[in-house]
N, C-alpha and C. Protein backbone atom coordinates (compact mmCIF):
# COMPACT_ATOMS: atom_id res chain seq x y z
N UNK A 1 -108.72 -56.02 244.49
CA UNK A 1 -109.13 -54.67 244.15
C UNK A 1 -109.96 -54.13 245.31
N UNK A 2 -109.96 -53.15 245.46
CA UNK A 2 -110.53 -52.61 246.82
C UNK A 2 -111.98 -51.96 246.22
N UNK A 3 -112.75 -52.05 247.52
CA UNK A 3 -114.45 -51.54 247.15
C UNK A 3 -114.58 -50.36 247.07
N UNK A 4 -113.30 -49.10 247.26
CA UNK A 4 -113.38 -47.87 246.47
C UNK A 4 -113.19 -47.80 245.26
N UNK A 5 -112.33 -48.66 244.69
CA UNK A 5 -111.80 -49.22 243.30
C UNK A 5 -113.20 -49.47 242.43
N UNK A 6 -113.73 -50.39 242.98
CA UNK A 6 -115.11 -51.56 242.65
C UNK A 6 -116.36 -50.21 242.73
N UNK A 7 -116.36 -49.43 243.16
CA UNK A 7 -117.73 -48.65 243.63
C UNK A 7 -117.22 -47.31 242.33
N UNK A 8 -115.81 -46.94 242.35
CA UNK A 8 -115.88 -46.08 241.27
C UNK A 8 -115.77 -46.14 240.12
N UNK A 9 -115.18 -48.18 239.63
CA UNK A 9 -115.50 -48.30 238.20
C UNK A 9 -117.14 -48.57 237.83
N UNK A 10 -117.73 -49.43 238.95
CA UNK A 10 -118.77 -49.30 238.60
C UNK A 10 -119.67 -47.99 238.26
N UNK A 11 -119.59 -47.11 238.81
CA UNK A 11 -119.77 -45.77 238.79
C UNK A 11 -119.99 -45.29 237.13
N UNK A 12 -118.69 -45.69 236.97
CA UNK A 12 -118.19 -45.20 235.12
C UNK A 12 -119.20 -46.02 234.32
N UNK A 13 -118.64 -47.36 234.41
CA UNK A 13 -119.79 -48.37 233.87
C UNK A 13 -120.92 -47.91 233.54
N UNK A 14 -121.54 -47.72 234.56
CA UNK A 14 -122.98 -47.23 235.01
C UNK A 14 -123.45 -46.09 233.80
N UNK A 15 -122.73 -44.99 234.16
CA UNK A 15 -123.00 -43.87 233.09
C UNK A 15 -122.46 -44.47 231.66
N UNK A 16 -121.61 -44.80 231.46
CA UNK A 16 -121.55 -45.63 229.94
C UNK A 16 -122.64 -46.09 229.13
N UNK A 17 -123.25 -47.10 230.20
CA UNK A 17 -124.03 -48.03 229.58
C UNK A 17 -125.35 -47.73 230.25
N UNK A 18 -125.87 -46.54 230.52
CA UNK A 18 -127.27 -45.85 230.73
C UNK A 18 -127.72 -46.64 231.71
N UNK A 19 -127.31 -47.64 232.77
CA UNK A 19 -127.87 -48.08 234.03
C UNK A 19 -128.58 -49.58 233.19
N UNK A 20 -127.64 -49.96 232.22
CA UNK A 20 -128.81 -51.46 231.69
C UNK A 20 -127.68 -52.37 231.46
N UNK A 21 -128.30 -53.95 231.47
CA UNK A 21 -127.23 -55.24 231.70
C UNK A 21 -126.79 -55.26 230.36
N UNK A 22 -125.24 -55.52 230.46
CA UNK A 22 -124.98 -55.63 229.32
C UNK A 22 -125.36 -57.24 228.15
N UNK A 23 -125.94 -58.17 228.92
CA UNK A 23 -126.14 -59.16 228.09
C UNK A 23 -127.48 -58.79 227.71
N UNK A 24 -128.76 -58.62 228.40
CA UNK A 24 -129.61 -58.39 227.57
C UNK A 24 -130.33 -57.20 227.39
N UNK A 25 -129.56 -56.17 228.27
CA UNK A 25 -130.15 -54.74 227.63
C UNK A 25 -131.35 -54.00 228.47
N UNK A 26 -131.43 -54.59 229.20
CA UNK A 26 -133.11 -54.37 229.92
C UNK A 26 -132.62 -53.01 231.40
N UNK A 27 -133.01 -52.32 231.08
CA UNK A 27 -132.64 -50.99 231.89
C UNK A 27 -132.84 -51.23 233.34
N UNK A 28 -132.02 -50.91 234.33
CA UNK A 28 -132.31 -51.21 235.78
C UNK A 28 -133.36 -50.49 235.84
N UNK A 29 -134.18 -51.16 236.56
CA UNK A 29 -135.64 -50.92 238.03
C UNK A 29 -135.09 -49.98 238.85
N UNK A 30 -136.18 -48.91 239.53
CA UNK A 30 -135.92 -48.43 240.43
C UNK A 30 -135.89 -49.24 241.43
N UNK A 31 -134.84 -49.44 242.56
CA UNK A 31 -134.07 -50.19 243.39
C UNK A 31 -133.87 -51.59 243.55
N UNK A 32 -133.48 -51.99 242.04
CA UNK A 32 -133.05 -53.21 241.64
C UNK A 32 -130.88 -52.44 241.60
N UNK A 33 -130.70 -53.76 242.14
CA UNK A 33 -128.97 -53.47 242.17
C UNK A 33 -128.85 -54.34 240.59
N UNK A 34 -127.78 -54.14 239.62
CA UNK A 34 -127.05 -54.93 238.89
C UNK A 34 -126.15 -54.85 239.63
N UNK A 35 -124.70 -56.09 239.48
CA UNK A 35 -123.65 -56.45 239.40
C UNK A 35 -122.64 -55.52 238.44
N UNK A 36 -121.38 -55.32 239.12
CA UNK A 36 -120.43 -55.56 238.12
C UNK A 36 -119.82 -56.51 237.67
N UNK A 37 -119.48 -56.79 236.44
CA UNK A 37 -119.06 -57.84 235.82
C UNK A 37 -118.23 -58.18 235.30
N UNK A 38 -117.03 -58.62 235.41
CA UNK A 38 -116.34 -58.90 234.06
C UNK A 38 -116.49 -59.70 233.00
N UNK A 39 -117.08 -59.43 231.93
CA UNK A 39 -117.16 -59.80 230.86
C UNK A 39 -116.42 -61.35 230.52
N UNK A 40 -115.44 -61.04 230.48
CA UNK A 40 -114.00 -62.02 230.53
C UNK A 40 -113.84 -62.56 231.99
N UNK A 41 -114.10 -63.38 232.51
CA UNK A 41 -113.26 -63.79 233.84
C UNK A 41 -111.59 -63.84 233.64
N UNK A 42 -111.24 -62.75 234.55
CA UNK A 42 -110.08 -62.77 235.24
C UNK A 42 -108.84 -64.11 235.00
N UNK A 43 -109.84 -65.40 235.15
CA UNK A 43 -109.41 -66.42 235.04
C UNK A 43 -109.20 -67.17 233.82
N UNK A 44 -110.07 -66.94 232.87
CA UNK A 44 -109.83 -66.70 231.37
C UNK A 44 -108.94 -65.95 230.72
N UNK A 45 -108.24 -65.22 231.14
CA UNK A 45 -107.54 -63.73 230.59
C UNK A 45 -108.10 -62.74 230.98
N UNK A 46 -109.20 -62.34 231.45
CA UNK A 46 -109.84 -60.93 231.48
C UNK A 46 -109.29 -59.77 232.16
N UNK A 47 -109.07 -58.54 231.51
CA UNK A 47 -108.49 -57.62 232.37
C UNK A 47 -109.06 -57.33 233.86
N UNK A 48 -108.51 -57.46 235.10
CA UNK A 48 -109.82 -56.88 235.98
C UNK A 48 -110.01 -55.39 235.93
N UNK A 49 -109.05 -54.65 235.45
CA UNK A 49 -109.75 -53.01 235.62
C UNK A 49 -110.31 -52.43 234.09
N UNK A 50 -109.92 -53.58 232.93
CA UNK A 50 -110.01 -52.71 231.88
C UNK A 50 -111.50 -52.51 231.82
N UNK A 51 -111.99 -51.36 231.22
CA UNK A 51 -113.29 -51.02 230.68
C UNK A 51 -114.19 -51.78 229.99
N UNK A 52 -113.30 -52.07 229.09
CA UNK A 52 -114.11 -53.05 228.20
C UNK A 52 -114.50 -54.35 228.48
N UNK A 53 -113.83 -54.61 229.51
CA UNK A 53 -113.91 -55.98 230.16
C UNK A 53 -114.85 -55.87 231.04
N UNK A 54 -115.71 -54.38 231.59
CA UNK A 54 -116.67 -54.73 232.73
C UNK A 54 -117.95 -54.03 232.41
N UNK A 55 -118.90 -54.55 232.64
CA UNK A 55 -120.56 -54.87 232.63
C UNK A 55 -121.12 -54.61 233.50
N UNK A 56 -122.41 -53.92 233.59
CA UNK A 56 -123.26 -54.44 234.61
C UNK A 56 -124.53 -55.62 234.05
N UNK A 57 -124.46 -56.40 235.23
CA UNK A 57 -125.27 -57.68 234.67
C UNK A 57 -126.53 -57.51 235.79
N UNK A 58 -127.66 -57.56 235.21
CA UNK A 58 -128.85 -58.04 236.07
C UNK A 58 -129.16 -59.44 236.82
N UNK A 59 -129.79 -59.93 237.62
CA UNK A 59 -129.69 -61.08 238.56
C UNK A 59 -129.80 -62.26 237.76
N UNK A 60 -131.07 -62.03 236.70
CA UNK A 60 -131.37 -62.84 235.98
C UNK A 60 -130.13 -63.38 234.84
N UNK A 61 -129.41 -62.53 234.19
CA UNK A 61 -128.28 -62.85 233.39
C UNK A 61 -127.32 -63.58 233.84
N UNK A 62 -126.80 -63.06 235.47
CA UNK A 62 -125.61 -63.11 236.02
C UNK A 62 -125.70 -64.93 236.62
N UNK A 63 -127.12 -64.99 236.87
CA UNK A 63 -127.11 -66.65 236.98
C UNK A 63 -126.82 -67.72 236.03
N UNK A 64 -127.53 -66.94 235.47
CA UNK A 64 -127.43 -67.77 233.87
C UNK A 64 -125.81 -68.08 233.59
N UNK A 65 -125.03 -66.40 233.81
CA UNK A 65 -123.94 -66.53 233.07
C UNK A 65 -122.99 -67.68 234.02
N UNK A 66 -122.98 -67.32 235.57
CA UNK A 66 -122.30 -67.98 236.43
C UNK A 66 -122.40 -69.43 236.10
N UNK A 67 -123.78 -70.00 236.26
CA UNK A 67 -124.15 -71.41 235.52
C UNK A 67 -123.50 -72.01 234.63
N UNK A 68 -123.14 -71.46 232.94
CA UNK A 68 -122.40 -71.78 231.90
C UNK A 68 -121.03 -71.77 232.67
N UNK A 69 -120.67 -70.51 233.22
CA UNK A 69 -119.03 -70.61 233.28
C UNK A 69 -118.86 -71.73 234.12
N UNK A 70 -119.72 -72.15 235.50
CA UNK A 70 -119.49 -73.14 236.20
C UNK A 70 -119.67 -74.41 235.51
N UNK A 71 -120.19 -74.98 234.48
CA UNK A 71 -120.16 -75.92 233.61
C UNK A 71 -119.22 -76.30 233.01
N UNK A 72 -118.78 -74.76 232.40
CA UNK A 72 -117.07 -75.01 231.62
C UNK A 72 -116.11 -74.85 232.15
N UNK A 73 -115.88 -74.68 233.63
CA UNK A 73 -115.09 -74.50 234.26
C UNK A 73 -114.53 -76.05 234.82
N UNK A 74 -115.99 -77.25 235.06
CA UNK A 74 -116.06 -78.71 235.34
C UNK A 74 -115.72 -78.91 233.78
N UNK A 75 -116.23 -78.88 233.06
CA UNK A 75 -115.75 -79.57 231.51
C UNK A 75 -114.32 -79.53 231.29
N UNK A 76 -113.96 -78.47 231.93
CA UNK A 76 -111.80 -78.52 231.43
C UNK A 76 -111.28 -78.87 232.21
N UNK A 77 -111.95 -79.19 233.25
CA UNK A 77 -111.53 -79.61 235.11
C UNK A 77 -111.13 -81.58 234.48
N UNK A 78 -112.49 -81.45 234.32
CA UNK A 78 -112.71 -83.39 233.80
C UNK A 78 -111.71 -83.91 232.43
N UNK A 79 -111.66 -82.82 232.09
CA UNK A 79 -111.18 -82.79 230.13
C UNK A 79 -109.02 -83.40 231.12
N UNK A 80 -108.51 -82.27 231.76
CA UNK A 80 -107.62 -82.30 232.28
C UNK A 80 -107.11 -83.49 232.99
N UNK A 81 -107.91 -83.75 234.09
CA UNK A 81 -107.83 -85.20 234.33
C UNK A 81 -107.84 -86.39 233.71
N UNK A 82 -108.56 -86.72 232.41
CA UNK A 82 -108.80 -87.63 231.87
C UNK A 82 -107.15 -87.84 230.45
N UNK A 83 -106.60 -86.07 230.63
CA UNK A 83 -105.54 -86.28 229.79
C UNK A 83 -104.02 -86.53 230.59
N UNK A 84 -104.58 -86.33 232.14
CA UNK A 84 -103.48 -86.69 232.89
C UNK A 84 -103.22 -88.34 232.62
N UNK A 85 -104.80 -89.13 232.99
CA UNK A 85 -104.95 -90.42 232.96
C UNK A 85 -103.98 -91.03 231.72
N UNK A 86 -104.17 -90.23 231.08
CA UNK A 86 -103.76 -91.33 229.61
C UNK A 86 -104.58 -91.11 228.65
């Protein structure tokens, strides 16, 4: 997706959801950046352009969230291998 793409959904986002993260709600700081997000990773199913599928996430969330998905991303990684094994 291209960063005119990325700069004008965020854009929409933005006015949607009054400039605050969608996991916990806390309104952007003056010159604090959120993220856009997809809700759904891409890699899960997630639409990448649909609406509903994108967020803005604050720094604090977006670690958090990256963290879990990188956890469950090794949990089905290991889960897979172990059903290749036998």
């Amino acid at each position: 997706m291209s960063s005119g793409t990325m700069r004008s959904l965020k854009k929409r986002v933005t006015a949607r959801d009054n400039d605050s993260c969608y996991v916990c709600g806390r309104e952007r700081d003056e010159g604090e950046i959120y993220d856009l997000e997809h809700k759904r990773p891409i890699s899960q199913g997630g639409a990448a352009r649909d609406m509903e599928n994108l967020g803005l996430i604050c720094a604090d969330c977006h670690a958090i969230k990256s963290k879990a998905e990188a956890a469950e991303a090794n949990r089905i990684k290991i889960e897979r291998r172990r059903q290749a094994e036998g």
